[in-house]
Protein backbone atom coordinates (compact mmCIF):
# COMPACT_ATOMS: atom_id res chain seq x y z
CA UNK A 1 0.00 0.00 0.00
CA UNK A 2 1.34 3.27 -0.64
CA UNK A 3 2.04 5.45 2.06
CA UNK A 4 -0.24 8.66 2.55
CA UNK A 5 1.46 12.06 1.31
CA UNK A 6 -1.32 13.95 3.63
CA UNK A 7 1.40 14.68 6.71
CA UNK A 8 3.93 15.65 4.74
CA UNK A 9 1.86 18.12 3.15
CA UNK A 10 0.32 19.47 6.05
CA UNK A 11 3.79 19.83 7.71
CA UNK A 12 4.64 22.24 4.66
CA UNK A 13 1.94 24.21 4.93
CA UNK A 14 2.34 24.69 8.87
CA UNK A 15 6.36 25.14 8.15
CA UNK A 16 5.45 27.81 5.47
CA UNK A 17 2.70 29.13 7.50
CA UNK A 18 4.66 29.50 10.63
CA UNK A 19 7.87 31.32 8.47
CA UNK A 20 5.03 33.78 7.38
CA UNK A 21 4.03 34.72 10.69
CA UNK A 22 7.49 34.92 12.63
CA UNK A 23 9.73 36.18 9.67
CA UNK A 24 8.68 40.01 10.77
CA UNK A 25 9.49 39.38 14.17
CA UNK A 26 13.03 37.86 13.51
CA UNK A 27 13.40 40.87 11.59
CA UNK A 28 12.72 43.30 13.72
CA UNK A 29 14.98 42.02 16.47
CA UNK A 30 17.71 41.76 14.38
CA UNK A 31 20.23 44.52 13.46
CA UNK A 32 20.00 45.27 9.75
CA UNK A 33 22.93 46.02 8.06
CA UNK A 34 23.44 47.72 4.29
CA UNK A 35 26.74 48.73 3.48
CA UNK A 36 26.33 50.35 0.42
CA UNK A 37 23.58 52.43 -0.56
CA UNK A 38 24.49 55.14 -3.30
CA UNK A 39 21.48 57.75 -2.35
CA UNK A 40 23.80 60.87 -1.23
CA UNK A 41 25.70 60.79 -4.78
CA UNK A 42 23.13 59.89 -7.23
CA UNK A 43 19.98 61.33 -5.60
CA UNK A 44 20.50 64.01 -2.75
CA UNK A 45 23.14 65.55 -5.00
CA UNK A 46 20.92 65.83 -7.86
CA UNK A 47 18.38 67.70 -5.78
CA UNK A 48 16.32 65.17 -3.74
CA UNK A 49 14.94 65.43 -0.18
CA UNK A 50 15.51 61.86 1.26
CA UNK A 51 12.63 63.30 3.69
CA UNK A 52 10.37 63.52 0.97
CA UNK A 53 8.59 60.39 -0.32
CA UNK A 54 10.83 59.35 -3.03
CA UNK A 55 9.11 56.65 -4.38
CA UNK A 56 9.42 55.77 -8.24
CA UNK A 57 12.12 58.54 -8.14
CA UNK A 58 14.48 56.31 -5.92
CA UNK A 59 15.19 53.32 -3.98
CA UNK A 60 15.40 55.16 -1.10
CA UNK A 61 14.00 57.72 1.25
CA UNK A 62 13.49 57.61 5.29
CA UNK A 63 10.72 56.45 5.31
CA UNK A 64 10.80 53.57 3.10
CA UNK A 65 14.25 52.71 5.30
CA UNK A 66 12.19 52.54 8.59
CA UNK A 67 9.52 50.72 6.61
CA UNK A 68 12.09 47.97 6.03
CA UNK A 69 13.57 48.14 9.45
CA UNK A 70 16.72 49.82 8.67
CA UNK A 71 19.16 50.04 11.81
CA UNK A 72 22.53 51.09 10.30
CA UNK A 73 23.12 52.35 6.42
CA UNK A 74 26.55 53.00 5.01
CA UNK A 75 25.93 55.64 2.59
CA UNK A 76 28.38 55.28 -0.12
CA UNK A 77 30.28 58.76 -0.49
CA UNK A 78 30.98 58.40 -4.41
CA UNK A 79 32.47 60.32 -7.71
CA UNK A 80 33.76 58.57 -10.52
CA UNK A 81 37.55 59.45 -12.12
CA UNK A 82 36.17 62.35 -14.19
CA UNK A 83 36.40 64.20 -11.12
CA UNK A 84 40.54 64.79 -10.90
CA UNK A 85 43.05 66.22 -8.21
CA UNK A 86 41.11 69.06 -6.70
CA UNK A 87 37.72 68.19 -7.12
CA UNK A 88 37.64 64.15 -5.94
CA UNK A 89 38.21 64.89 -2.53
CA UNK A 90 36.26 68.22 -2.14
CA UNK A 91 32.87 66.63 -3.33
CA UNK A 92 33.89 63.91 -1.33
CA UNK A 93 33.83 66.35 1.68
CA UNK A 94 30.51 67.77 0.00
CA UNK A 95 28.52 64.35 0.52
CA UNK A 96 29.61 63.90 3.84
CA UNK A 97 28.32 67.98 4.75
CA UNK A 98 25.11 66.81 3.22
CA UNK A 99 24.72 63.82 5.31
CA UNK A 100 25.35 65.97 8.25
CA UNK A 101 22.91 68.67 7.34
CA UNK A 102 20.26 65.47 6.96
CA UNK A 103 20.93 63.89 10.29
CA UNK A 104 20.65 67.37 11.51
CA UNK A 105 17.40 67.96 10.38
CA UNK A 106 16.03 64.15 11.77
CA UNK A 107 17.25 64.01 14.93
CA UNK A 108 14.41 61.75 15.99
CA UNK A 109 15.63 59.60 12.99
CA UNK A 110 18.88 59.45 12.24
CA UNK A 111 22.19 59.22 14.28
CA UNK A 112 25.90 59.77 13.18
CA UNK A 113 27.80 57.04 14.49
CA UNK A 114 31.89 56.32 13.84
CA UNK A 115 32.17 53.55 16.29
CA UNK A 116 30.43 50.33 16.96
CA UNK A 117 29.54 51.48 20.52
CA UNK A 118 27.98 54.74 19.21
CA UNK A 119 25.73 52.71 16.60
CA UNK A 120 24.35 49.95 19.23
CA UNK A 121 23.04 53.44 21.02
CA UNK A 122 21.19 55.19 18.47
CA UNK A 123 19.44 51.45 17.47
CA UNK A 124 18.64 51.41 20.90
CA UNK A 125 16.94 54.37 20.51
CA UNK A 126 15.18 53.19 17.68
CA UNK A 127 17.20 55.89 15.05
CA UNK A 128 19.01 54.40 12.08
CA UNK A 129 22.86 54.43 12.32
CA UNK A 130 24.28 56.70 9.90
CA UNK A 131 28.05 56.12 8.55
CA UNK A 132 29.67 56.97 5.30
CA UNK A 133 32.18 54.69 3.10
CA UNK A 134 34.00 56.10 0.30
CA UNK A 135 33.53 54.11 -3.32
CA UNK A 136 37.22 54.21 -4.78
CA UNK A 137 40.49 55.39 -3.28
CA UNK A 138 40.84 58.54 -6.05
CA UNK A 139 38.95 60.17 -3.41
CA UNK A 140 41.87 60.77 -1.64
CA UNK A 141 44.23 61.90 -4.08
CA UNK A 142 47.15 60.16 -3.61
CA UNK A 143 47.64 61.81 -0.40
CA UNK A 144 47.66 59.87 2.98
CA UNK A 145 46.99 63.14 4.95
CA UNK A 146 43.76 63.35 2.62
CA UNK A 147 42.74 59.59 4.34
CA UNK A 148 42.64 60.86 7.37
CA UNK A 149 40.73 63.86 7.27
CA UNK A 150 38.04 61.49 5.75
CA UNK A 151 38.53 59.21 8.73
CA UNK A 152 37.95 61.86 11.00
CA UNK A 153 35.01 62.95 9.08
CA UNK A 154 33.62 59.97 10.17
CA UNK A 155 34.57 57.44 7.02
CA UNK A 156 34.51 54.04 7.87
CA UNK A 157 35.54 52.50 5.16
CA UNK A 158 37.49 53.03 1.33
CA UNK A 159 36.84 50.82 -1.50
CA UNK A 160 40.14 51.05 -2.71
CA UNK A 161 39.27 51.86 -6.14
CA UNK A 162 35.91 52.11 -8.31
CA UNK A 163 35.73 50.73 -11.78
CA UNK A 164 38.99 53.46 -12.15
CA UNK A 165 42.16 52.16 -11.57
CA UNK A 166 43.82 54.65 -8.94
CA UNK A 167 47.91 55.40 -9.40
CA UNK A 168 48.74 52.94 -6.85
CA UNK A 169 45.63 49.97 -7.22
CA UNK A 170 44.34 47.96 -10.30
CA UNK A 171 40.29 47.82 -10.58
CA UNK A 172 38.67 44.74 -11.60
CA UNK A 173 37.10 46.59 -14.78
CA UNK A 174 41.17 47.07 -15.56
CA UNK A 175 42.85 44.08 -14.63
CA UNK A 176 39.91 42.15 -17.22
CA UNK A 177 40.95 44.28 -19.77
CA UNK A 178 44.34 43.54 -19.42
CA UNK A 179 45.60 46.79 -18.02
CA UNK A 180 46.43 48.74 -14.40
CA UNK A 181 48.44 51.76 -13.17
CA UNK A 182 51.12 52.26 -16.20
CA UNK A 183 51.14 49.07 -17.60
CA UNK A 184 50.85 47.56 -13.53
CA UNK A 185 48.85 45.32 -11.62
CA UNK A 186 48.07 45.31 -7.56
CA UNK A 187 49.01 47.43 -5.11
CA UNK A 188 52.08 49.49 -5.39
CA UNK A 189 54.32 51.13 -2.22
CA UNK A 190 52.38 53.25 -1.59
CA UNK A 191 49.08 51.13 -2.28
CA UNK A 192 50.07 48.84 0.87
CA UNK A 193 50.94 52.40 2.63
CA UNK A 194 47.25 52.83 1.99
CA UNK A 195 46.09 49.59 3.44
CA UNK A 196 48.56 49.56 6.57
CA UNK A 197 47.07 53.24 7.42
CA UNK A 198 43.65 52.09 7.55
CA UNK A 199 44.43 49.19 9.69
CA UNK A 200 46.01 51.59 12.17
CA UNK A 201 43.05 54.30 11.56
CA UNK A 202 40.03 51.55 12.05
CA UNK A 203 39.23 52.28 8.42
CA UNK A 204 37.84 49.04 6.88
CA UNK A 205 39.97 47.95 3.60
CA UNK A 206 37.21 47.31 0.97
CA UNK A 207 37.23 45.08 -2.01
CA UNK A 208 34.77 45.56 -4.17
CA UNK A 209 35.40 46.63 -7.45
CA UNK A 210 38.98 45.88 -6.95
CA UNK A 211 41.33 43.81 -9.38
CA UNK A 212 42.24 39.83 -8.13
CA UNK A 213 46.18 40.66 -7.95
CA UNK A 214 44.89 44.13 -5.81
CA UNK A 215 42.81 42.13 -4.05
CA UNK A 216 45.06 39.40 -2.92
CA UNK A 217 48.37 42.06 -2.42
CA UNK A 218 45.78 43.53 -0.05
CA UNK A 219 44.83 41.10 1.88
CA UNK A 220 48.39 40.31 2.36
CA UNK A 221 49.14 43.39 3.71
CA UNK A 222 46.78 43.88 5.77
CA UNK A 223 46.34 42.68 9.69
CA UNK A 224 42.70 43.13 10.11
CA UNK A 225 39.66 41.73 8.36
CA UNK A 226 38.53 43.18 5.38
CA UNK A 227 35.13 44.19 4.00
CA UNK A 228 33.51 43.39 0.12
CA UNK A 229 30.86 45.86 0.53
CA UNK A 230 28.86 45.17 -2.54
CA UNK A 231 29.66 41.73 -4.61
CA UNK A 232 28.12 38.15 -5.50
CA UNK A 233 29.66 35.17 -6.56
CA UNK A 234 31.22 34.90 -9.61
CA UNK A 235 30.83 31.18 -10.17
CA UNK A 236 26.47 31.82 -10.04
CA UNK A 237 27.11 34.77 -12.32
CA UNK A 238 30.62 34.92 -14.04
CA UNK A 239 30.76 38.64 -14.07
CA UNK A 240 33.98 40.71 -13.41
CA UNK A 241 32.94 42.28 -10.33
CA UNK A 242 31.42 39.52 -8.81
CA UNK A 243 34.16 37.23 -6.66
CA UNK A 244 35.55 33.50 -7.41
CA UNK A 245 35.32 30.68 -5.06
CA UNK A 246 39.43 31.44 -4.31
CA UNK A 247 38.63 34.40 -3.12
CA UNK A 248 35.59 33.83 -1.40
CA UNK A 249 37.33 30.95 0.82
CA UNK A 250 40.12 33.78 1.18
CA UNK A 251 37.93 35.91 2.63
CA UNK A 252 36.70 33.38 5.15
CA UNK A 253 40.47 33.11 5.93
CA UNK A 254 40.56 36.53 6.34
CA UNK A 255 37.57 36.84 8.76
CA UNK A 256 36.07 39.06 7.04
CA UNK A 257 32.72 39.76 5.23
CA UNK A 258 31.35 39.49 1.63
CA UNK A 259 27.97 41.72 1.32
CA UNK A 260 25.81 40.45 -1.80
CA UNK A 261 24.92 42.83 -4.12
CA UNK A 262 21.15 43.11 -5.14
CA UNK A 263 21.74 44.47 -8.92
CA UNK A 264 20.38 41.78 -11.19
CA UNK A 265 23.34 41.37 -13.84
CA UNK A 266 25.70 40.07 -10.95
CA UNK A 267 22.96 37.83 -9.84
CA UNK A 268 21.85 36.42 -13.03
CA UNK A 269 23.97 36.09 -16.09
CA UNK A 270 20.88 35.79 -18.51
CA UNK A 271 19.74 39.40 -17.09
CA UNK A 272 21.33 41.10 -19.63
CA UNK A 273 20.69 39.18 -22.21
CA UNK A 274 16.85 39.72 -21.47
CA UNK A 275 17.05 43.02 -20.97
CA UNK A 276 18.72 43.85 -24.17
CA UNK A 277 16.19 41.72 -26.11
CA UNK A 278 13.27 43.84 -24.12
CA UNK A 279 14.64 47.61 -24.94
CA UNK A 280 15.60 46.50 -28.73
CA UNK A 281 11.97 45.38 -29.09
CA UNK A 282 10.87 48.29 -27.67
CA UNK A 283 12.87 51.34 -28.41
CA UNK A 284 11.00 53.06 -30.58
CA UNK A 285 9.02 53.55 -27.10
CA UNK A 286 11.34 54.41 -24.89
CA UNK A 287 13.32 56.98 -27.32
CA UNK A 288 9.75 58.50 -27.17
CA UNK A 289 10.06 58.63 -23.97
CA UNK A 290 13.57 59.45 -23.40
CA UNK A 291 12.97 62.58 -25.70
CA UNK A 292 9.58 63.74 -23.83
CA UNK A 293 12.36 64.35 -20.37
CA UNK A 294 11.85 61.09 -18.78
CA UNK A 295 14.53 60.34 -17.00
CA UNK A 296 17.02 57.09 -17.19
CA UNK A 297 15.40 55.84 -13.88
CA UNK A 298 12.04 55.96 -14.77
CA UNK A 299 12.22 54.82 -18.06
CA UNK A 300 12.76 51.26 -17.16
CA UNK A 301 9.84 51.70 -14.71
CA UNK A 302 7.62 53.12 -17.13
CA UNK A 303 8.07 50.93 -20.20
CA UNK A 304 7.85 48.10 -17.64
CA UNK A 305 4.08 49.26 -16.10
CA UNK A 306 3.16 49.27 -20.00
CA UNK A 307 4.24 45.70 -20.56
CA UNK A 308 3.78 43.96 -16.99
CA UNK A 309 3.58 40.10 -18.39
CA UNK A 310 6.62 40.86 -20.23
CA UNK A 311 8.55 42.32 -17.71
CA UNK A 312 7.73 40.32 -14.95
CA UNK A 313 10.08 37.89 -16.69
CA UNK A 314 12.88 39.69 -17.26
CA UNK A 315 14.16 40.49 -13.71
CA UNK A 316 15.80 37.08 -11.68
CA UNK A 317 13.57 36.10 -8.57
CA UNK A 318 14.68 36.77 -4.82
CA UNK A 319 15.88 33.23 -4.73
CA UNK A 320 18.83 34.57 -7.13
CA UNK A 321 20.14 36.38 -4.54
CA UNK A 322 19.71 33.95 -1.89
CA UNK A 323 21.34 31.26 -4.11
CA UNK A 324 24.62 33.59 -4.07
CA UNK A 325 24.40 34.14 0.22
CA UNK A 326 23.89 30.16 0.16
CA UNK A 327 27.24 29.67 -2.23
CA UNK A 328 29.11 31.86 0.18
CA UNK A 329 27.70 29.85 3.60
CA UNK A 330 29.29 27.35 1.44
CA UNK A 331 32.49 28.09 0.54
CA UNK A 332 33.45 30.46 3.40
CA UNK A 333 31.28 29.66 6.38
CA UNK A 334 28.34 31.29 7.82
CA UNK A 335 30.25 34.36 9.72
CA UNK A 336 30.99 35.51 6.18
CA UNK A 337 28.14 37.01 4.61
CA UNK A 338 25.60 40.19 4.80
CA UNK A 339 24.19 42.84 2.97
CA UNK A 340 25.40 45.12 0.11
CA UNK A 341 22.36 46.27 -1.74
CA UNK A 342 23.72 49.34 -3.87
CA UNK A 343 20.05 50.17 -3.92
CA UNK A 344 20.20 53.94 -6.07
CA UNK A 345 23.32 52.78 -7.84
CA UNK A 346 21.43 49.80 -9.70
CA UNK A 347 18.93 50.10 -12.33
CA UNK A 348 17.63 46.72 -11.20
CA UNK A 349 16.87 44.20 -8.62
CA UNK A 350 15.36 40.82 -8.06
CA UNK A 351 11.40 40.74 -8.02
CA UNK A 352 10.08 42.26 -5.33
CA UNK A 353 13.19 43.68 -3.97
CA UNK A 354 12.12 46.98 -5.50
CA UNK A 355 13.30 49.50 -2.60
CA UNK A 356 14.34 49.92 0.69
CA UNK A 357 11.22 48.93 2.01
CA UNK A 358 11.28 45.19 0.96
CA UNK A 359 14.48 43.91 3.28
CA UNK A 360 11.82 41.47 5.49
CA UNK A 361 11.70 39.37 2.42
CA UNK A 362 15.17 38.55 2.16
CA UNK A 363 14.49 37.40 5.73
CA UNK A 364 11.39 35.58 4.80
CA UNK A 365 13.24 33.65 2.23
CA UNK A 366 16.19 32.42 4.73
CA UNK A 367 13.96 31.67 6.66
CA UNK A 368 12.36 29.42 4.35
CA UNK A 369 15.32 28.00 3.19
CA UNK A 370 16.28 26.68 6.85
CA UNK A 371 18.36 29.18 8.46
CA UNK A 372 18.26 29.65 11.82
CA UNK A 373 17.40 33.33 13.67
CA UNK A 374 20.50 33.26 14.97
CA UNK A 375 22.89 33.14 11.57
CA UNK A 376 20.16 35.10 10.05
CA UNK A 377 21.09 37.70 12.13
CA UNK A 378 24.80 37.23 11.47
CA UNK A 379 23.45 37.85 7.61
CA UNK A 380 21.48 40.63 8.21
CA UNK A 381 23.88 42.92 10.40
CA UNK A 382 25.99 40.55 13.14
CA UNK A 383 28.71 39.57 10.57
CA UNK A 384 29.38 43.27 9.67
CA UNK A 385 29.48 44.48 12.94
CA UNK A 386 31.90 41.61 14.20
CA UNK A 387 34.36 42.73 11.27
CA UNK A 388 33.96 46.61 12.56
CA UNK A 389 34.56 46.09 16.23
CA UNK A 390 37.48 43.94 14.93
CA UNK A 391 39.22 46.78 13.09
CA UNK A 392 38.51 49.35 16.15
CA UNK A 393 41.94 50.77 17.12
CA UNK A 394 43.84 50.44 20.31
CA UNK A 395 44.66 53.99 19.72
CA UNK A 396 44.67 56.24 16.71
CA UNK A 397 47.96 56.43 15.29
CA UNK A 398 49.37 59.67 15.21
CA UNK A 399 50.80 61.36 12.39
């Protein structure tokens, strides 16, 4: 006779049922952690009041982030190399006076924090912990004394350099092309001066966007664990910014922490593909619209709500992005992983991961997939916060 499917079934259904109902809760107790959001450079600087409701302008606005039960947001303090000596570091300085002024004028919402200590405060009293990282080490223009200024600005982090390479790091963009600093690849001198500083500042070495020989000179130089603030895995999506299993396991090493970036072309290598078939189909369209002043981020949006069958399958599902967090439980352990969503640096992200707002259903879907609370909360916000108390100084060098 064969054996009744019936309990099984039921046992889903109470399994999914009882995810559904604690998900929120696990959630909400847990510190949430996004280090990388690119709102100051792309939005605020354009313009935009982030306490204005911002939606289907931008990922993000402060209300949306308490919606999704935001505790601490590194906002990403970005230009890219157009901006040369002179003018890197100044706007640099300009994003961080803007941040101020914000916090300023949300007291009862937002916090400044530099230290761990500072930031377990203001989530105790229920404000989101503000802190700034800088996206690519042309920001400080060659100039140590520039570092730390930003440091003492409150800088937490550098991502040693953006897609650019700087005159002392190769990018990743570079190093796949074949090229570096004059003809060079990985850190120079003065590149593992760079890296040695921020270990003694409590300045987290970042590794996104940097080249494999940068990456690995780096994490030979330095003594504390580093941070990849915004990358997936490149063997799910074999895409030059993502990371390969080497390095992930490195990382693990390390004891650091590799944050998963939410834009869907390092998730899922048929994104672009789709995407590219979509816009040829439709161009005519959205040259239209293009022409009539709608802007770059609502054009996707727009041509999207015209065509919702077809462009429901053109974006990967939130399972894409839990598939890369599972690869790097994997290969590097579970104290290894967290958040990097780039949210207002993308121009898309899994299905319903549409803002700021949606964060509980990355949580959901752990859930789901058999995490505990506990390493969920090293995922959402524990594993990041490990790696910052670990590169607190002793005492600040002096120069």
């Amino acid at each position: 006779m064969k054996p009744s499917l019936l309990p099984l079934a039921v046992l889903s259904l109470s399994f999914l049922a009882s995810c559904s109902s604690s998900y929120q809760a696990i959630h909400q107790k847990a510190i949430l952690v996004d280090t990388h959001n690119d709102v100051l450079s792309q939005v605020v600087m354009e313009g935009q009041s982030m306490e204005q409701d911002l939606t289907g302008k931008a990922h993000t606005d402060l209300a949306r982030m308490k919606k999704g039960g935001m505790d601490v947001q590194v906002f990403a303090v970005f230009c890219d190399e157009t901006y040369g000596p002179g003018r890197a570091f100044k706007f640099a300085n300009q994003q961080i006076d803007t941040l101020e002024a914000i916090v300023h004028r949300n007291p009862d919402k937002l916090a400044l924090v530099t230290s761990p200590a500072q930031m377990r405060e203001a989530v105790k009293a229920k404000k989101i912990a503000a802190l700034t990282g800088v996206e690519g080490g042309h920001m400080m223009e060659d100039k140590l004394e520039n570092l730390d200024l930003l440091y003492r600005r409150g800088v937490r982090y550098l991502t040693l350099t953006w897609n650019n390479s700087t005159s002392w790091a190769s990018s990743a963009a570079d190093e796949t092309k074949g090229s570096g600093f004059n003809g060079k690849k990985g850190l120079n001198d003065f590149g593992k001066q760079v890296v040695k500083r921020m270990n003694d500042l409590g300045m987290l070495v970042d590794l996104s966007h940097v080249g494999e020989v940068s990456f690995y000179d780096a994490l030979a130089t330095s003594t504390k664990p580093v941070l990849v603030s915004h990358s997936c895995a490149a063997a799910l999506c074999p895409h030059p910014r993502n990371l390969t299993d080497d390095q992930i396991k490195a990382i693990g090493k390390n004891g650091g922490v590799i944050h998963v970036n939410f834009f869907s072309e390092f998730l899922d290598s048929a994104y672009t593909t789709r995407i590219k078939a979509f816009i040829a189909k439709h161009e005519p369209e959205i040259k239209q619209l293009h022409d009539s002043g709608v802007k770059d981020m609502d054009l996707r949006k727009t041509i999207f709500q015209r065509y919702p069958e077809e462009s429901s399958t053109i974006e990967p599902p939130i399972g894409a992005l839990l598939d890369h967090i599972d690869h790097i439980v994997k290969l590097a352990g579970i104290d290894h992983v967290g958040l990097g969503s780039d949210y207002d640096g993308i121009s898309s992200a899994p299905i319903g991961l549409h803002d700021v707002s949606t964060y509980p259903l990355i949580t959901k879907g752990l859930l789901e997939r058999g995490y505990s609370k506990q390493d969920i909360g090293k995922i959402l916000g524990g594993n990041f916060i490990r790696v910052w108390e670990a590169n607190e100084p002793k005492s600040v060098a002096k120069n």
